[in-house]
N, C-alpha and C. Protein backbone atom coordinates (compact mmCIF):
# COMPACT_ATOMS: atom_id res chain seq x y z
N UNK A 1 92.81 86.54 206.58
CA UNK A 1 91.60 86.00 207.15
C UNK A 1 91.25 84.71 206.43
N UNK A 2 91.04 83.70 207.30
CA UNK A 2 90.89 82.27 206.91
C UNK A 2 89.22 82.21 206.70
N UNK A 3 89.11 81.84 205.69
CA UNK A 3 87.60 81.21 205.81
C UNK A 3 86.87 80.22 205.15
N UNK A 4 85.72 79.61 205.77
CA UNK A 4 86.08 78.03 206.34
C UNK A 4 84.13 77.94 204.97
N UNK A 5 84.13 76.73 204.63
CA UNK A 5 82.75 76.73 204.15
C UNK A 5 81.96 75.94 204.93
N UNK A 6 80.80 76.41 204.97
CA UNK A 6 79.47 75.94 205.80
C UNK A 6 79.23 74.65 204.61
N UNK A 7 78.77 73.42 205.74
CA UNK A 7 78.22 71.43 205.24
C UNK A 7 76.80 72.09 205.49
N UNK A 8 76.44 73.21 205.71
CA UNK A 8 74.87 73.11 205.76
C UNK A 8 73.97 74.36 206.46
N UNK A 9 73.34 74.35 206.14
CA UNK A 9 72.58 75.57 206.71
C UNK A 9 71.88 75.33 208.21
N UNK A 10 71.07 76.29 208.51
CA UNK A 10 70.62 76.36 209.77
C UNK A 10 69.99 74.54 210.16
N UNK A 11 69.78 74.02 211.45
CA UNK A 11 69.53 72.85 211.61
C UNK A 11 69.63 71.52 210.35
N UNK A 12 70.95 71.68 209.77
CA UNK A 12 71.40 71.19 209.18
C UNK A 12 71.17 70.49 207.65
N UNK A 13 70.20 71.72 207.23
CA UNK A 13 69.71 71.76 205.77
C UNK A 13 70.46 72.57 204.67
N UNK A 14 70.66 72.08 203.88
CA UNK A 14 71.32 72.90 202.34
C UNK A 14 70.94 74.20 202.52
N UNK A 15 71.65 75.23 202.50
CA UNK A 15 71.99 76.31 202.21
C UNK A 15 70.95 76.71 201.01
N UNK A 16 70.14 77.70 201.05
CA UNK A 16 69.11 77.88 199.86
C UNK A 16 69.48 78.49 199.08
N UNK A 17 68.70 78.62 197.60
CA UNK A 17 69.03 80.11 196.69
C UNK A 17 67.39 80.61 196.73
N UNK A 18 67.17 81.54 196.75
CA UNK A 18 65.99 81.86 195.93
C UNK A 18 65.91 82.46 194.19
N UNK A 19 65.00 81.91 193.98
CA UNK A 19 65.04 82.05 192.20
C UNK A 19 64.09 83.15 192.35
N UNK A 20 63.78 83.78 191.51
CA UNK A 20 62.55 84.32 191.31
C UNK A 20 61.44 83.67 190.39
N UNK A 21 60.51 84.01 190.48
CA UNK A 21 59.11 83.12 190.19
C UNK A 21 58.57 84.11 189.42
N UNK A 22 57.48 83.69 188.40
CA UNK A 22 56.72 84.69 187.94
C UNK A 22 55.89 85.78 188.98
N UNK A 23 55.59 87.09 188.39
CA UNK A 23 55.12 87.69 189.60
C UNK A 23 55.86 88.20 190.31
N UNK A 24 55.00 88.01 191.94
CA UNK A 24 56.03 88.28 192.99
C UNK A 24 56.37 86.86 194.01
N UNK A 25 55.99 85.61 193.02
CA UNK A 25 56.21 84.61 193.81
C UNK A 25 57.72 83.89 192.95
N UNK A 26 58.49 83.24 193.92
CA UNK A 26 59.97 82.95 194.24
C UNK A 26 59.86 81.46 194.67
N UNK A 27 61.14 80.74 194.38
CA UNK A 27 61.47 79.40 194.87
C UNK A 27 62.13 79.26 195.32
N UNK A 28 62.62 78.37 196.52
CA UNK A 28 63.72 78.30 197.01
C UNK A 28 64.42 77.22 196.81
N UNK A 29 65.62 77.06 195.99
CA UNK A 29 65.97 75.64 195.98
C UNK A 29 67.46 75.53 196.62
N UNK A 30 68.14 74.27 197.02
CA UNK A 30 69.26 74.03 197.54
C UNK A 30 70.24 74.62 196.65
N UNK A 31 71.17 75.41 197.26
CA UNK A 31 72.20 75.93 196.31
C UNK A 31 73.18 74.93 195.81
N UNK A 32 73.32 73.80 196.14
CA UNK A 32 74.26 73.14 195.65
C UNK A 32 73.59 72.33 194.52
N UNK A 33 72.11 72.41 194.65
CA UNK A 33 71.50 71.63 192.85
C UNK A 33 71.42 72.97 192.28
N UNK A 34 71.39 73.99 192.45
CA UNK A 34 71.89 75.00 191.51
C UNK A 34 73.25 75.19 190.93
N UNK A 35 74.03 74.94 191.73
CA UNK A 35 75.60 74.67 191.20
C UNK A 35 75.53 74.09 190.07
N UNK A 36 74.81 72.94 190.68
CA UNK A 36 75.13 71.53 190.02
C UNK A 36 74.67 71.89 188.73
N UNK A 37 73.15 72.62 188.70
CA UNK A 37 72.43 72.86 187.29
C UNK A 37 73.30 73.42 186.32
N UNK A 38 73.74 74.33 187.15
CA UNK A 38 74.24 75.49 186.27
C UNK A 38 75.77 75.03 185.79
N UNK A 39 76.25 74.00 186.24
CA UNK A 39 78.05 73.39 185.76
C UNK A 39 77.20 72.47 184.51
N UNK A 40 76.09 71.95 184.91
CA UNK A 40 75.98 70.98 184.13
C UNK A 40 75.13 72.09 182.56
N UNK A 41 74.83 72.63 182.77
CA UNK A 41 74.25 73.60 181.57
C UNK A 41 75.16 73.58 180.86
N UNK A 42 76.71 74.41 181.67
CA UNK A 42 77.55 75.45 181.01
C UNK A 42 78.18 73.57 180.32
N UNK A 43 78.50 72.79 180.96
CA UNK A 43 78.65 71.64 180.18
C UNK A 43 78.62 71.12 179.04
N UNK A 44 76.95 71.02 179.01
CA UNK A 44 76.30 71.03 177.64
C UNK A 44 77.07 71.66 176.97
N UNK A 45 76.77 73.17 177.06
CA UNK A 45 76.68 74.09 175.98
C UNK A 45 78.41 73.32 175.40
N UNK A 46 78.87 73.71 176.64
CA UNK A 46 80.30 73.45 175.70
C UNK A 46 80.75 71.93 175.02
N UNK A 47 80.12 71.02 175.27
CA UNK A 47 80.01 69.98 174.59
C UNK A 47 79.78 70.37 173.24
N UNK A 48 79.05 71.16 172.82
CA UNK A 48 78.58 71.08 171.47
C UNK A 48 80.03 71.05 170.27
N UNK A 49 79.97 70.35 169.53
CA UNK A 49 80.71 70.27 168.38
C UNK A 49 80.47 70.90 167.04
N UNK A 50 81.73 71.11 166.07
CA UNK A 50 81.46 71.63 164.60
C UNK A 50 81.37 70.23 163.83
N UNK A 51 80.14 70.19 163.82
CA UNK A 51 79.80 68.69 163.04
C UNK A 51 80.61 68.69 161.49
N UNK A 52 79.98 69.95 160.60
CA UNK A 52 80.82 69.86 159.65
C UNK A 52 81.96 69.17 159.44
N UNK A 53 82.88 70.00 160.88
CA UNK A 53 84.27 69.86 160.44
C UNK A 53 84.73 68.54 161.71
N UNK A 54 83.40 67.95 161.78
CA UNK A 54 83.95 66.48 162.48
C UNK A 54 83.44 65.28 161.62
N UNK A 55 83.06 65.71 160.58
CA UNK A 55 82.72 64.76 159.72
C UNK A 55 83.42 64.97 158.55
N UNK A 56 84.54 66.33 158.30
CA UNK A 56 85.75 66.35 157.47
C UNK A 56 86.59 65.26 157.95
N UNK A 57 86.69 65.20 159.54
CA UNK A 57 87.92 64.73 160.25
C UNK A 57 88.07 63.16 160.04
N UNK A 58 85.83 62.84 160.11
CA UNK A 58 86.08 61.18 159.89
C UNK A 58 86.16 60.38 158.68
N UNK A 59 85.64 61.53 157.60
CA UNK A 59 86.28 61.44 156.29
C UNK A 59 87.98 61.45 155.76
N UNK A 60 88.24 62.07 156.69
CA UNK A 60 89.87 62.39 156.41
C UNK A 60 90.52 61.22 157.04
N UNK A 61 90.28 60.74 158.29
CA UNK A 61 90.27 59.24 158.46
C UNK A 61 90.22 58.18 158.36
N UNK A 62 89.09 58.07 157.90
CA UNK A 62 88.38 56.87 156.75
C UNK A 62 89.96 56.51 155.91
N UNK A 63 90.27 57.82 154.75
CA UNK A 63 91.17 57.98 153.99
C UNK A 63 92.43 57.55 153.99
N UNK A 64 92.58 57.83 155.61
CA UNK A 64 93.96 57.44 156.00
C UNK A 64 93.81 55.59 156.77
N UNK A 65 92.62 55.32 156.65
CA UNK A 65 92.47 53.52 156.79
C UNK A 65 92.22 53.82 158.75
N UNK A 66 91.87 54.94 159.07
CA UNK A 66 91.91 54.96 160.65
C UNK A 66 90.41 54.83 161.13
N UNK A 67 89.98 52.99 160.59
CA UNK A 67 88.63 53.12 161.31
C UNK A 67 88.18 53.68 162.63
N UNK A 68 89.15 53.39 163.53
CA UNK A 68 88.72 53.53 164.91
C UNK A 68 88.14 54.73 164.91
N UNK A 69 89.42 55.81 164.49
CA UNK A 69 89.11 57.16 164.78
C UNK A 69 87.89 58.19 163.91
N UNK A 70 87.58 57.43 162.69
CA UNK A 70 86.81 57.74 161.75
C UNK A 70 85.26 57.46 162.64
N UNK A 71 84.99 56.24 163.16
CA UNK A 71 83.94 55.88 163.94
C UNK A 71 84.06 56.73 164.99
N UNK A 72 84.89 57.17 165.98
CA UNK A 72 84.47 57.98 167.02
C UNK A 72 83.97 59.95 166.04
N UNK A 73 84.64 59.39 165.40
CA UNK A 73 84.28 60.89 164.32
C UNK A 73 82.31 60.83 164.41
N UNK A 74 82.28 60.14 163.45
CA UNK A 74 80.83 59.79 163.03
C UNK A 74 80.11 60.05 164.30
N UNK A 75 80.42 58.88 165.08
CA UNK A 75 79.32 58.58 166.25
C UNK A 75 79.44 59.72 167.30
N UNK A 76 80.55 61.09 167.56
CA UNK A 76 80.02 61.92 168.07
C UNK A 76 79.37 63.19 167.11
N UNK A 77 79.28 62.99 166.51
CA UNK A 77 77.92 63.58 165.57
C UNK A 77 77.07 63.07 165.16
N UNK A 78 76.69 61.74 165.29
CA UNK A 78 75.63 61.07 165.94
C UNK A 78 75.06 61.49 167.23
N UNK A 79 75.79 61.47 168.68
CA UNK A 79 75.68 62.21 169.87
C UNK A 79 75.32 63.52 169.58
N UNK A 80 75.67 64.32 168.47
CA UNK A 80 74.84 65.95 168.19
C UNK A 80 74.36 66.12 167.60
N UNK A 81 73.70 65.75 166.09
CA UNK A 81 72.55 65.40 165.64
C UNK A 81 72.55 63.86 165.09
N UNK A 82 71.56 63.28 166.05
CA UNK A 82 71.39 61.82 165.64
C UNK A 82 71.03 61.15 164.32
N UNK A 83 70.38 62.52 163.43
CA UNK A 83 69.80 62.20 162.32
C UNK A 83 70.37 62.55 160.86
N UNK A 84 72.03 62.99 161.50
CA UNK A 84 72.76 63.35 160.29
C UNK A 84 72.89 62.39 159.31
N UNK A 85 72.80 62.67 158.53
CA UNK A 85 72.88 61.01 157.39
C UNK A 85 74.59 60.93 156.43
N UNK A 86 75.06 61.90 156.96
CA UNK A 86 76.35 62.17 156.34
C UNK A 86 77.34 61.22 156.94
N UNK A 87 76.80 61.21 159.02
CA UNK A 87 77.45 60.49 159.71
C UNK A 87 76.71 58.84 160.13
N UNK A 88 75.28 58.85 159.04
CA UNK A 88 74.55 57.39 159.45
C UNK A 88 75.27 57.11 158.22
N UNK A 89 75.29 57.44 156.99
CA UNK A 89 75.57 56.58 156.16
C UNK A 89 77.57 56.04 156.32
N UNK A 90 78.15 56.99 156.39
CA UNK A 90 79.80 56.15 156.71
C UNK A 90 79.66 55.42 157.82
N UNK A 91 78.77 55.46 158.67
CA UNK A 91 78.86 54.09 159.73
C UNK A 91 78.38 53.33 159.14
N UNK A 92 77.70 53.15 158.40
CA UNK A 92 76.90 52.02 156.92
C UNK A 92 78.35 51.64 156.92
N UNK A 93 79.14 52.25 155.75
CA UNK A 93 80.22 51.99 155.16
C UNK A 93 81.52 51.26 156.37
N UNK A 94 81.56 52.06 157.66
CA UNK A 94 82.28 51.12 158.60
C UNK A 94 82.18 50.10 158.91
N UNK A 95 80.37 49.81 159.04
CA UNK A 95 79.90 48.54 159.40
C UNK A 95 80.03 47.51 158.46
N UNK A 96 79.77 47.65 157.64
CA UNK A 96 79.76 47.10 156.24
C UNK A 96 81.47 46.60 155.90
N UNK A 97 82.25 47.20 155.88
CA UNK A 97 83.86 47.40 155.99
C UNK A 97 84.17 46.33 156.90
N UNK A 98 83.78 45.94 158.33
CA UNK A 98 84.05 45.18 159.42
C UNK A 98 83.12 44.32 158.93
N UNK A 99 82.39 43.75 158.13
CA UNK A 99 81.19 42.61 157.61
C UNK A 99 80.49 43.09 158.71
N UNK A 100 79.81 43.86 159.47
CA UNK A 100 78.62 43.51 160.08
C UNK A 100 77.26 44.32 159.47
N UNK A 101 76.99 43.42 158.58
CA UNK A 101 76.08 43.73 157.66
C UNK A 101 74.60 43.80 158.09
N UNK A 102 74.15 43.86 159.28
CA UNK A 102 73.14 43.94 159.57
C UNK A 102 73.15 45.23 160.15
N UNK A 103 74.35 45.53 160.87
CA UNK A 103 74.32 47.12 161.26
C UNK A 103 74.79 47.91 160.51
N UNK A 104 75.46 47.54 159.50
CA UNK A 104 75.43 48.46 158.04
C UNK A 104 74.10 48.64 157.79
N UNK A 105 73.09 47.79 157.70
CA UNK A 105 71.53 47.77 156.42
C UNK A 105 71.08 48.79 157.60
N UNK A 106 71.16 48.69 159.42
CA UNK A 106 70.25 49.54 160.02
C UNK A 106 70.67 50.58 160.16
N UNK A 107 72.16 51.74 159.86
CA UNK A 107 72.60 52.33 159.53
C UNK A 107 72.21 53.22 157.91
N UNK A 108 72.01 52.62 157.05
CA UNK A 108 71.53 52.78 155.74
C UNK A 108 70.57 53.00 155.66
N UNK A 109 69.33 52.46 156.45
CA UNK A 109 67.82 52.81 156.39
C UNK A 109 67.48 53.56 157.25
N UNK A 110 68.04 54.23 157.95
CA UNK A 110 68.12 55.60 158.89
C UNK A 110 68.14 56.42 158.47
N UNK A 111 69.31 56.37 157.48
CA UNK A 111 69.83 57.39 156.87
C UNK A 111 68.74 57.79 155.63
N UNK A 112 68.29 56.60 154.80
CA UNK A 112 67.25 56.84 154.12
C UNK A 112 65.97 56.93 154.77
N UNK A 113 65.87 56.83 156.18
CA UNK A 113 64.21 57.02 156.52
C UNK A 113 64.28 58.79 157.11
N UNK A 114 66.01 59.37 157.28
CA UNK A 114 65.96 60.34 157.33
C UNK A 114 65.48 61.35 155.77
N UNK A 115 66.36 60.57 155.04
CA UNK A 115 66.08 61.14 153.27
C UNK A 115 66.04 60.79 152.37
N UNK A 116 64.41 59.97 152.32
CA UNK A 116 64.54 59.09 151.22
C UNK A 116 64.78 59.60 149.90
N UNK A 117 65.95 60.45 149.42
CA UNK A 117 65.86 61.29 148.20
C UNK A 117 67.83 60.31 148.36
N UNK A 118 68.20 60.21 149.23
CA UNK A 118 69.95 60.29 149.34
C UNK A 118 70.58 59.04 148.51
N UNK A 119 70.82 59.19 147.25
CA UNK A 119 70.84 57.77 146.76
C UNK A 119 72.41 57.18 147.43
N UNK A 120 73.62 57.86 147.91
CA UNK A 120 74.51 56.45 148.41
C UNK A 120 73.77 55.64 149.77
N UNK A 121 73.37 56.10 150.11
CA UNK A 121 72.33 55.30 151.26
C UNK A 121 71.58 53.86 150.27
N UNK A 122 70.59 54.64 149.63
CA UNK A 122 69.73 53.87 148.64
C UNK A 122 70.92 53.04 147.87
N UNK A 123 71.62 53.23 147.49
CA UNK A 123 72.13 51.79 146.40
C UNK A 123 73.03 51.24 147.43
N UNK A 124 73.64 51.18 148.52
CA UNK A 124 74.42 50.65 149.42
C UNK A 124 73.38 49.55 149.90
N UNK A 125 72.44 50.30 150.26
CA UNK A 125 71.57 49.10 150.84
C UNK A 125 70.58 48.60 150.11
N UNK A 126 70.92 48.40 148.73
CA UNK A 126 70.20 47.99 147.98
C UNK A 126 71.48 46.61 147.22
N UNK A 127 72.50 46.98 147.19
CA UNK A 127 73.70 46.41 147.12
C UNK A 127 73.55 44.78 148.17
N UNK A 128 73.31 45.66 149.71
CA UNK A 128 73.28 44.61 150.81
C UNK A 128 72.12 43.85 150.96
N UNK A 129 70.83 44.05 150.19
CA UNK A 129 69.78 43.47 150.27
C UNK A 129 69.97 42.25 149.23
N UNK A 130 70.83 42.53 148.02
CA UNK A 130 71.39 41.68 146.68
C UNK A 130 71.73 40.61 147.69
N UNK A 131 73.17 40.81 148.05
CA UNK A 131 74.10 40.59 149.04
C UNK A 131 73.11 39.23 149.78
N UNK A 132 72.33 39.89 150.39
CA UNK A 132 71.58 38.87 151.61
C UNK A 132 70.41 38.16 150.40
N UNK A 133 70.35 38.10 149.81
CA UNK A 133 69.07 37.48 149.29
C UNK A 133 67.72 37.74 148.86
N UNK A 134 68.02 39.15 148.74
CA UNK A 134 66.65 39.51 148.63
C UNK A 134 66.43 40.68 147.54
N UNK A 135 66.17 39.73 146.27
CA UNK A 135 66.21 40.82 145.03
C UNK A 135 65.22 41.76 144.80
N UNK A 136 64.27 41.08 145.25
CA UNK A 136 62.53 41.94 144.67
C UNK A 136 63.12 43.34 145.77
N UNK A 137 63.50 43.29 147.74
CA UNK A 137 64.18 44.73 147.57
C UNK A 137 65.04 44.95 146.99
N UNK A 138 65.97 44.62 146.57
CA UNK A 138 66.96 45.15 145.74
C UNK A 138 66.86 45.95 144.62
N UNK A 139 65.84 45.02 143.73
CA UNK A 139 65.38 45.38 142.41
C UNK A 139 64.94 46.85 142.69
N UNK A 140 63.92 47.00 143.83
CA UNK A 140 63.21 47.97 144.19
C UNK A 140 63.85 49.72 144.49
N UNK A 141 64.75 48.78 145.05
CA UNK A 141 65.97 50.53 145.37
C UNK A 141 66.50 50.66 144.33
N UNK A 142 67.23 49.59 143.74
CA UNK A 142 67.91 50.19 142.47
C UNK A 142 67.12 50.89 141.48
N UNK A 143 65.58 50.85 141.63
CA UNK A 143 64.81 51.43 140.85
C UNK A 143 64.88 52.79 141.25
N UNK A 144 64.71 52.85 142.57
CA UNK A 144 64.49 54.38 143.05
C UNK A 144 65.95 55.22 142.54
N UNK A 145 66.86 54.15 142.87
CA UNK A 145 68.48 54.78 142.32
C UNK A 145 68.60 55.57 141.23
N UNK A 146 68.13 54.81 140.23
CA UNK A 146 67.66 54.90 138.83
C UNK A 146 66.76 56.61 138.60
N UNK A 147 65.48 56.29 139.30
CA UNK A 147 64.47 57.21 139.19
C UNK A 147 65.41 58.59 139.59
N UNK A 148 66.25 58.54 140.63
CA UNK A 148 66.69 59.79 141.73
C UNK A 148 67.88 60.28 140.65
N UNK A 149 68.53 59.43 140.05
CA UNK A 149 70.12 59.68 139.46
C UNK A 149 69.72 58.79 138.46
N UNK A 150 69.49 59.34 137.04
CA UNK A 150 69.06 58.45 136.00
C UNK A 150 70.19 57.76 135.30
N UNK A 151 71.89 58.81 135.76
CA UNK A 151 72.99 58.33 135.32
C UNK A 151 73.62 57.22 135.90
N UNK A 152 73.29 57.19 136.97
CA UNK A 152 74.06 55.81 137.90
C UNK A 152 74.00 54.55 137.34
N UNK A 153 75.14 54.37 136.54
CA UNK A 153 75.96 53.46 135.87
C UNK A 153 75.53 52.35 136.31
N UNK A 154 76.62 52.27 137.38
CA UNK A 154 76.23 50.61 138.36
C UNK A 154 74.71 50.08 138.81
N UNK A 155 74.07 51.59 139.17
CA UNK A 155 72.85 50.58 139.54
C UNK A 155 71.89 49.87 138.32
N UNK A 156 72.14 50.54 137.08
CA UNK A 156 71.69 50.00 135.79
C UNK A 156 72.02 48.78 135.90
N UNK A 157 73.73 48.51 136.04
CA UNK A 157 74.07 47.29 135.37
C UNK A 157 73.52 46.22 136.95
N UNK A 158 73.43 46.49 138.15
CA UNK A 158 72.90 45.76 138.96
C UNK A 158 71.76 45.25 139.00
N UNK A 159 71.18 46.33 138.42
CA UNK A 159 69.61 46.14 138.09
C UNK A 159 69.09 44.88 137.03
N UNK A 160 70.30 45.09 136.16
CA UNK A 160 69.98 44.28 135.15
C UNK A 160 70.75 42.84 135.09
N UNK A 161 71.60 42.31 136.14
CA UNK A 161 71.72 41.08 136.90
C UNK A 161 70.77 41.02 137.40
N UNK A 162 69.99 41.68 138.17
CA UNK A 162 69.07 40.95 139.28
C UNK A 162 67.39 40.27 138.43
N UNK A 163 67.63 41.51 137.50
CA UNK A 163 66.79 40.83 136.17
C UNK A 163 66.96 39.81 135.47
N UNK A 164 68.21 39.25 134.84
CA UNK A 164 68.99 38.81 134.14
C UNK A 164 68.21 37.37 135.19
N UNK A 165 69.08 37.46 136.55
CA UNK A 165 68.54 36.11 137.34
C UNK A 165 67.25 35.86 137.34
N UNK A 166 66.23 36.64 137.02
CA UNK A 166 64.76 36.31 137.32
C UNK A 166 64.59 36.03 136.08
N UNK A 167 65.09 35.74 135.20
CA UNK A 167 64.61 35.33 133.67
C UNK A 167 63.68 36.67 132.65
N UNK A 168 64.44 38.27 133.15
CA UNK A 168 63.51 38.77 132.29
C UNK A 168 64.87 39.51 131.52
N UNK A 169 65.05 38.38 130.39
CA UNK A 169 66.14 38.89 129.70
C UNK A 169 66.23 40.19 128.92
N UNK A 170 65.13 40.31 128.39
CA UNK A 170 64.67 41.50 127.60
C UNK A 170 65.32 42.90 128.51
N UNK A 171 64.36 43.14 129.98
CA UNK A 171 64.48 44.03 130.89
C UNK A 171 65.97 43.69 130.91
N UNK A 172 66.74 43.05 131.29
CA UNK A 172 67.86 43.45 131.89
C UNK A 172 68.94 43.53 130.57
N UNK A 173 68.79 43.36 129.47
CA UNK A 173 69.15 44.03 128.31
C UNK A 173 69.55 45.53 128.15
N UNK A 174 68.21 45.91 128.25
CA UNK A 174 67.74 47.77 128.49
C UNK A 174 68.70 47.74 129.49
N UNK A 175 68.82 47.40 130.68
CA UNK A 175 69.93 47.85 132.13
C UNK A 175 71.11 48.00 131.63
N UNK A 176 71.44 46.86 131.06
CA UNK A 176 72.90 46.87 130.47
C UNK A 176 73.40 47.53 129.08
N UNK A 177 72.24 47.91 128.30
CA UNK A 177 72.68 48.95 127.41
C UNK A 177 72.68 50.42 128.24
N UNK A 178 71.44 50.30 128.85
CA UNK A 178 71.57 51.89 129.47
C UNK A 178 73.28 51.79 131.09
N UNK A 179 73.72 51.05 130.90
CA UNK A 179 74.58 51.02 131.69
C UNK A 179 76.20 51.31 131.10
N UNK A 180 75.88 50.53 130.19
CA UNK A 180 77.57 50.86 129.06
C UNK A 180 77.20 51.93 127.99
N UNK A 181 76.59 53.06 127.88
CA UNK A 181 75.95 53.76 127.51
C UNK A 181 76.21 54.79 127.98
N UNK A 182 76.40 54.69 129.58
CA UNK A 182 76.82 55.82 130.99
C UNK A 182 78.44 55.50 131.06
N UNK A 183 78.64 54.60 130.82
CA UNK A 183 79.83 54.36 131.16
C UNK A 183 80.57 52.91 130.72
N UNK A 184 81.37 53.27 129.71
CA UNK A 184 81.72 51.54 129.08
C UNK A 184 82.31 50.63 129.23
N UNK A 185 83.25 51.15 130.77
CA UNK A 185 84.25 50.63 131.08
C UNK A 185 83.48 49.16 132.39
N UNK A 186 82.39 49.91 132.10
CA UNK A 186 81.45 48.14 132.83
C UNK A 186 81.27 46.76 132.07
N UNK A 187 81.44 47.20 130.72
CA UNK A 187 81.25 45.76 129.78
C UNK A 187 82.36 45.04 130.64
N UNK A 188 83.25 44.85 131.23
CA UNK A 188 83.87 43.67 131.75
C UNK A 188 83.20 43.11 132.43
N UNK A 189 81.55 43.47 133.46
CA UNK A 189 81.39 43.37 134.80
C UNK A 189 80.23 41.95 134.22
N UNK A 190 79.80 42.54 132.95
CA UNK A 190 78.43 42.05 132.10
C UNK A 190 78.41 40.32 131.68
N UNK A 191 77.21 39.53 132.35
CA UNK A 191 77.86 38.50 132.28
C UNK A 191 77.89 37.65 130.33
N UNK A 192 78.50 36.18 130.45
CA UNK A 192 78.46 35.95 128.78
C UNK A 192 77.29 36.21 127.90
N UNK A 193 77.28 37.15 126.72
CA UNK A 193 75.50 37.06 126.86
C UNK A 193 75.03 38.31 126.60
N UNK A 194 75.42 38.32 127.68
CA UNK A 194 74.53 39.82 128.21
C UNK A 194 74.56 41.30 127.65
């Protein structure tokens, strides 16, 4: 037995479903936007990803020099939680990697307006604020760097260039002792002097 599908219901309207309604009241909607709802639900759902282990994958990428694939890593866990900072901050680092340093810094401050506690966020874009010209922020994160991770080597000794340039020799003294102090293998970085 052959059988054929109906383009439409009686005087040539969509075929209905009825839903049920709270109560004893019911809706009737076209069965084919119910299809549609319900492919596009089961869709979703199955869209969903193991972010974890897709942000192993764009790490493991990164590693192997495979920006492309490292960025589609990131940015579909971006697409599933937008506010991961695991996957805002290595697009920092991609962007940044390709020089586009402005979508590195808006990448970085996402990530820190998601957590302002996350210091590679904080000294990356405290790095790129140096970078662009602008020490008083710079100075400012590397402080927080400082405050969050009292050991962080580099941001001492950054701290205490950016001092060093503003003429407060004294302060950026303290940076650079408390910097080769953490770690000594920075006295090369330290300028004559210093």
């Amino acid at each position: 037995m052959r059988r054929s599908i109906q383009r439409g219901g009686a005087a040539g309207r969509l075929p209905l479903l009825v839903v049920p309604g709270e109560g004893t009241a019911s809706r009737a909607i076209p069965r084919a936007f119910a299809v549609a709802l319900v492919l596009t639900l089961g869709l979703a759902a199955c869209s969903s990803i193991d972010v974890d282990a897709t942000i192993d994958q764009g790490l493991d990428a990164m590693e192997r020099g495979d920006i492309e694939a490292a960025e589609t890593a990131f940015l579909d866990v971006l697409d599933e939680e937008p506010e991961n900072i695991y996957a805002l901050f290595n697009m920092g680092l991609i962007e940044s990697e390709r020089g586009r340093v402005d979508l590195a810094e808006g990448y970085y401050r996402s990530a820190v307006e998601q957590d302002p506690s996350y210091v590679p966020a904080l000294y990356n874009l405290a790095l790129l604020r140096a970078e662009k010209g602008d020490p008083t922020e710079a100075s400012d994160l590397y402080r927080k760097v400082i405050f969050l991770e009292p050991t962080h080597a580099e941001a001492h000794l950054n701290l205490g260039l950016l001092l060093l340039e503003d003429g407060q020799t004294d302060a950026a003294a303290t940076q650079f002792e408390e910097a080769l102090a953490l770690d000594p293998s920075l006295a090369s970085r330290l300028p004559d002097g210093g």
